[in-house]
PDB file of N, CA and C in Angstrom:
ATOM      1  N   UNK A   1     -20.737   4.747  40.927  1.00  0.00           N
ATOM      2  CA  UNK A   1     -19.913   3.724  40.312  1.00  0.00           C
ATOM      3  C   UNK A   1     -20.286   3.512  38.837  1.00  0.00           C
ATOM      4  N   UNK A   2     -21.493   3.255  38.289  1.00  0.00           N
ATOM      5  CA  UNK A   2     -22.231   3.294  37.355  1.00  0.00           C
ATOM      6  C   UNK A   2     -21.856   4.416  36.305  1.00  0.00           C
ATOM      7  N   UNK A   3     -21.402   5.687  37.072  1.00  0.00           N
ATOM      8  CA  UNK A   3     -20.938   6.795  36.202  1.00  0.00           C
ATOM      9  C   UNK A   3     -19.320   6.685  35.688  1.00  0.00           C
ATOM     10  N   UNK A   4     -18.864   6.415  36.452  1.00  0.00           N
ATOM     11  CA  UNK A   4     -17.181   6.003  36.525  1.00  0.00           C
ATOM     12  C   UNK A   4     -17.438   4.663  35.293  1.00  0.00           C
ATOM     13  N   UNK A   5     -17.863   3.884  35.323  1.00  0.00           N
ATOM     14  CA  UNK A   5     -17.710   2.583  34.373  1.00  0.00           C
ATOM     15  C   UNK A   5     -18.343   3.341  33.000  1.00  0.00           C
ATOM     16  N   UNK A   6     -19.432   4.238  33.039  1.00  0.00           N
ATOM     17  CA  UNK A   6     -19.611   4.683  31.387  1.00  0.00           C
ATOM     18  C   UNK A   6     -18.830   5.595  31.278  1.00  0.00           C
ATOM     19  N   UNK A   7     -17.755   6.516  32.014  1.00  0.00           N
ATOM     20  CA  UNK A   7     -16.850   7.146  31.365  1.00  0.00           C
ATOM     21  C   UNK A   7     -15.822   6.437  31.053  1.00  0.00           C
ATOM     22  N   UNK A   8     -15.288   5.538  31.935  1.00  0.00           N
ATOM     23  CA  UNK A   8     -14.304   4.892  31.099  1.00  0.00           C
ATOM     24  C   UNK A   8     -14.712   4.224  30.112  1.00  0.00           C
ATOM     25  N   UNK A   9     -15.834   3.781  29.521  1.00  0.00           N
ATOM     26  CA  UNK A   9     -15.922   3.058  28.802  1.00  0.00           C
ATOM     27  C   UNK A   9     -16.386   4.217  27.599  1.00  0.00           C
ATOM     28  N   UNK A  10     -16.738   5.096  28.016  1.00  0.00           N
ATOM     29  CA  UNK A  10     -17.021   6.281  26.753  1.00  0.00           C
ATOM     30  C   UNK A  10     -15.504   7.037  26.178  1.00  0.00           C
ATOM     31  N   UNK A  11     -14.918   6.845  27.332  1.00  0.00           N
ATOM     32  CA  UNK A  11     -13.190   7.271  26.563  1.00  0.00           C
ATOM     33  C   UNK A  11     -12.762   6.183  26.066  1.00  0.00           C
ATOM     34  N   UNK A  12     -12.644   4.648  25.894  1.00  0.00           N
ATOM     35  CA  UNK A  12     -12.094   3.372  25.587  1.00  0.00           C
ATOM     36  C   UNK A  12     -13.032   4.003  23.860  1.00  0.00           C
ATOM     37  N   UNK A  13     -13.817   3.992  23.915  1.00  0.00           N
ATOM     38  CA  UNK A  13     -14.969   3.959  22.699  1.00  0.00           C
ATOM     39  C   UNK A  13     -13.935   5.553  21.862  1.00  0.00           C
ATOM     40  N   UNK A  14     -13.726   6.349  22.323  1.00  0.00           N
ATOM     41  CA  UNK A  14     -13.429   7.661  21.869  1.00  0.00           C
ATOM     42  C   UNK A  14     -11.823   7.280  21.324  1.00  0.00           C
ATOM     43  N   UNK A  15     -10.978   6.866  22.323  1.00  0.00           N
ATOM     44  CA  UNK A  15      -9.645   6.497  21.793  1.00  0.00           C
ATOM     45  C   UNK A  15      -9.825   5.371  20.893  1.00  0.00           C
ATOM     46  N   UNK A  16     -10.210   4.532  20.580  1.00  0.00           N
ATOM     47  CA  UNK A  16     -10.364   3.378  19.684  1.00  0.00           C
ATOM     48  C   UNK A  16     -10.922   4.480  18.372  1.00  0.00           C
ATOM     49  N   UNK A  17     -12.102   5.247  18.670  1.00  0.00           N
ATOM     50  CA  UNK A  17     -12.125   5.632  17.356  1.00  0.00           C
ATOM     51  C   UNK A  17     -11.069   6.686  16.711  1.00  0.00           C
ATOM     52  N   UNK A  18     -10.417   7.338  17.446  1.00  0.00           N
ATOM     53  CA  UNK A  18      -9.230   8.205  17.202  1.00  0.00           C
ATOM     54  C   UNK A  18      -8.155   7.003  15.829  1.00  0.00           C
ATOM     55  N   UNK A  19      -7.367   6.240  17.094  1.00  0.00           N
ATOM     56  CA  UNK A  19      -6.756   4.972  16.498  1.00  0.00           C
ATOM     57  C   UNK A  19      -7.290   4.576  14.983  1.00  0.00           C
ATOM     58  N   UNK A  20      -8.673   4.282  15.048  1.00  0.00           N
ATOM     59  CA  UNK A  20      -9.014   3.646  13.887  1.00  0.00           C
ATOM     60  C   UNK A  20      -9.342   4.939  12.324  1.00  0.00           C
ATOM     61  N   UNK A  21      -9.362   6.149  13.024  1.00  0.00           N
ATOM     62  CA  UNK A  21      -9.481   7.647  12.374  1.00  0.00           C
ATOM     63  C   UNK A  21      -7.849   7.066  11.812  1.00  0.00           C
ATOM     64  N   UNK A  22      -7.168   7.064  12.649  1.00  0.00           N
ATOM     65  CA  UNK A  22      -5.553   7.400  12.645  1.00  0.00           C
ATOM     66  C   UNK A  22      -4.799   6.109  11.372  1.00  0.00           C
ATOM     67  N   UNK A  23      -5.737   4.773  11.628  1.00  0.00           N
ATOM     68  CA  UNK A  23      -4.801   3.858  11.022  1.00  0.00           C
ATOM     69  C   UNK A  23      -5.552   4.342   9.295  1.00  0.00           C
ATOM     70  N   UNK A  24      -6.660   4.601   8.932  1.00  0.00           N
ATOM     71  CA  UNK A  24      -7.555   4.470   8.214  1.00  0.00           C
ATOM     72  C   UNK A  24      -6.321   5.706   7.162  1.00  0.00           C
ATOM     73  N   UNK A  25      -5.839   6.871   7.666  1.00  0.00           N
ATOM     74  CA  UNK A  25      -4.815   8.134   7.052  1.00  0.00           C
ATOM     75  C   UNK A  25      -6.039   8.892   6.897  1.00  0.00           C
ATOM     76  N   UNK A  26      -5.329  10.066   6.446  1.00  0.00           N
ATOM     77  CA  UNK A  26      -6.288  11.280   6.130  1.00  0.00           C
ATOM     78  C   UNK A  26      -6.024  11.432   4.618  1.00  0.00           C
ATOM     79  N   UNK A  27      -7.463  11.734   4.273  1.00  0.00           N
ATOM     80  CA  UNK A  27      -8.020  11.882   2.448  1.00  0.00           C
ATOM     81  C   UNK A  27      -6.647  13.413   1.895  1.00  0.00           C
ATOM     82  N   UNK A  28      -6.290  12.378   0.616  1.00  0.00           N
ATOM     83  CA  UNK A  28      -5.004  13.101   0.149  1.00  0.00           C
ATOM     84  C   UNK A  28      -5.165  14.726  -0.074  1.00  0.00           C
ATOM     85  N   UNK A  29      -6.523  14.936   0.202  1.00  0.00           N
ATOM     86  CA  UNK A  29      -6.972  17.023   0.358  1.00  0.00           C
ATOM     87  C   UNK A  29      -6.650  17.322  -0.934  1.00  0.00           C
ATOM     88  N   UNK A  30      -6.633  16.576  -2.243  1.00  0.00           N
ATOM     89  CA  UNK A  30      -6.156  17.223  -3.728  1.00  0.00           C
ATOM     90  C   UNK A  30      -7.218  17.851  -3.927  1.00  0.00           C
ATOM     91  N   UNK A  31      -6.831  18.766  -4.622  1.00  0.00           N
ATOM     92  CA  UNK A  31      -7.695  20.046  -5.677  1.00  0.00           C
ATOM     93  C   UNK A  31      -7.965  20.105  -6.641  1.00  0.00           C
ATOM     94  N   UNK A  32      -8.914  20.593  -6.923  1.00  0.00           N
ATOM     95  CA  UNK A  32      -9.432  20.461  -8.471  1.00  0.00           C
ATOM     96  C   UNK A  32      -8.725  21.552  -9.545  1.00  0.00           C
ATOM     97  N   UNK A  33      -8.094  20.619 -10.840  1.00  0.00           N
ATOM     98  CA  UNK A  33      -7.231  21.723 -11.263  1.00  0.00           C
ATOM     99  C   UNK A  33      -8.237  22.497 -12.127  1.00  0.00           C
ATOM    100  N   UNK A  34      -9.672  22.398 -12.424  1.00  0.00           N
ATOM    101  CA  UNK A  34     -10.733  23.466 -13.220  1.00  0.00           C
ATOM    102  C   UNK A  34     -10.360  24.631 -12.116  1.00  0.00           C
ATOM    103  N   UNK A  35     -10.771  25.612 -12.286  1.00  0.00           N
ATOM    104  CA  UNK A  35     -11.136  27.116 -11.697  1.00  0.00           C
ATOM    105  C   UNK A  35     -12.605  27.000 -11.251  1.00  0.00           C
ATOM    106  N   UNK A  36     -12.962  27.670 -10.289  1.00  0.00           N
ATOM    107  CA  UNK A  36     -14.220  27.931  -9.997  1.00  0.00           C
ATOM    108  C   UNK A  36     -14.906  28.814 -10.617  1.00  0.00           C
ATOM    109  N   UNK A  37     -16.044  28.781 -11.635  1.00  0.00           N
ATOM    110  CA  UNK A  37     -16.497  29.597 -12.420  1.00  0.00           C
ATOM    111  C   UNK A  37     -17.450  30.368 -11.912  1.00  0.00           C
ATOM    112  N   UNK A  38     -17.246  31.484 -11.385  1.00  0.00           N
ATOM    113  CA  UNK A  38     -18.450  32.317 -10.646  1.00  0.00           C
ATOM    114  C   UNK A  38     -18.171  33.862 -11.204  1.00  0.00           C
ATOM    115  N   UNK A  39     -19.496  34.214 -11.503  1.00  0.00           N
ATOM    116  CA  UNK A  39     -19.696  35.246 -11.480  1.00  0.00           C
ATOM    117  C   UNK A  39     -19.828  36.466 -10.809  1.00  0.00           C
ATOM    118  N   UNK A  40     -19.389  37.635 -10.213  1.00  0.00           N
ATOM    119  CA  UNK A  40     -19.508  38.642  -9.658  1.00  0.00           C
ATOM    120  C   UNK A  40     -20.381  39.764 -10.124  1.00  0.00           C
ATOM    121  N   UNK A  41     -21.642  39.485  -9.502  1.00  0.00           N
ATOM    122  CA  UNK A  41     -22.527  41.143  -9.937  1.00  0.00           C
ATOM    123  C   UNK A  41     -21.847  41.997 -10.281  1.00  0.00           C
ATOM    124  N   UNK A  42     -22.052  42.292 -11.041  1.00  0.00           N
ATOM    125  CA  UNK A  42     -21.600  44.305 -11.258  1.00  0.00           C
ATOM    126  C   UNK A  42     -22.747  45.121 -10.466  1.00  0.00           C
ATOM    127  N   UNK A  43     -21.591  46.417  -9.771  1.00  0.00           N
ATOM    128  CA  UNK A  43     -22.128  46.815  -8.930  1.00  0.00           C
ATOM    129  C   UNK A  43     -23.012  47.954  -9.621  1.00  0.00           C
ATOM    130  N   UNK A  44     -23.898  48.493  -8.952  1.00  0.00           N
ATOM    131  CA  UNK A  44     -24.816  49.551  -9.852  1.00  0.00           C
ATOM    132  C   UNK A  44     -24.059  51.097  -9.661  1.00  0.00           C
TER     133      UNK A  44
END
């Protein structure tokens, strides 16, 4: 019984944080308009 009450209560905990993932939106993912400045060895 003990196991049954911490899973539901470990999925109540998991969907609430989904929800609160969900109301919060997702980070606008913009890019940086510099170039990445890296160098490539030259090969021998």
């Amino acid at each position: 019984m003990r196991a049954l009450i911490a899973a539901v209560i470990g999925l109540a905990a998991a969907f609430a944080l989904v929800l609160v993932v969900t109301a919060i939106g997702a980070s606008p993912g913009e890019t940086s308009p510099e170039p990445l400045l890296t160098t490539v060895p030259e090969h021998p």
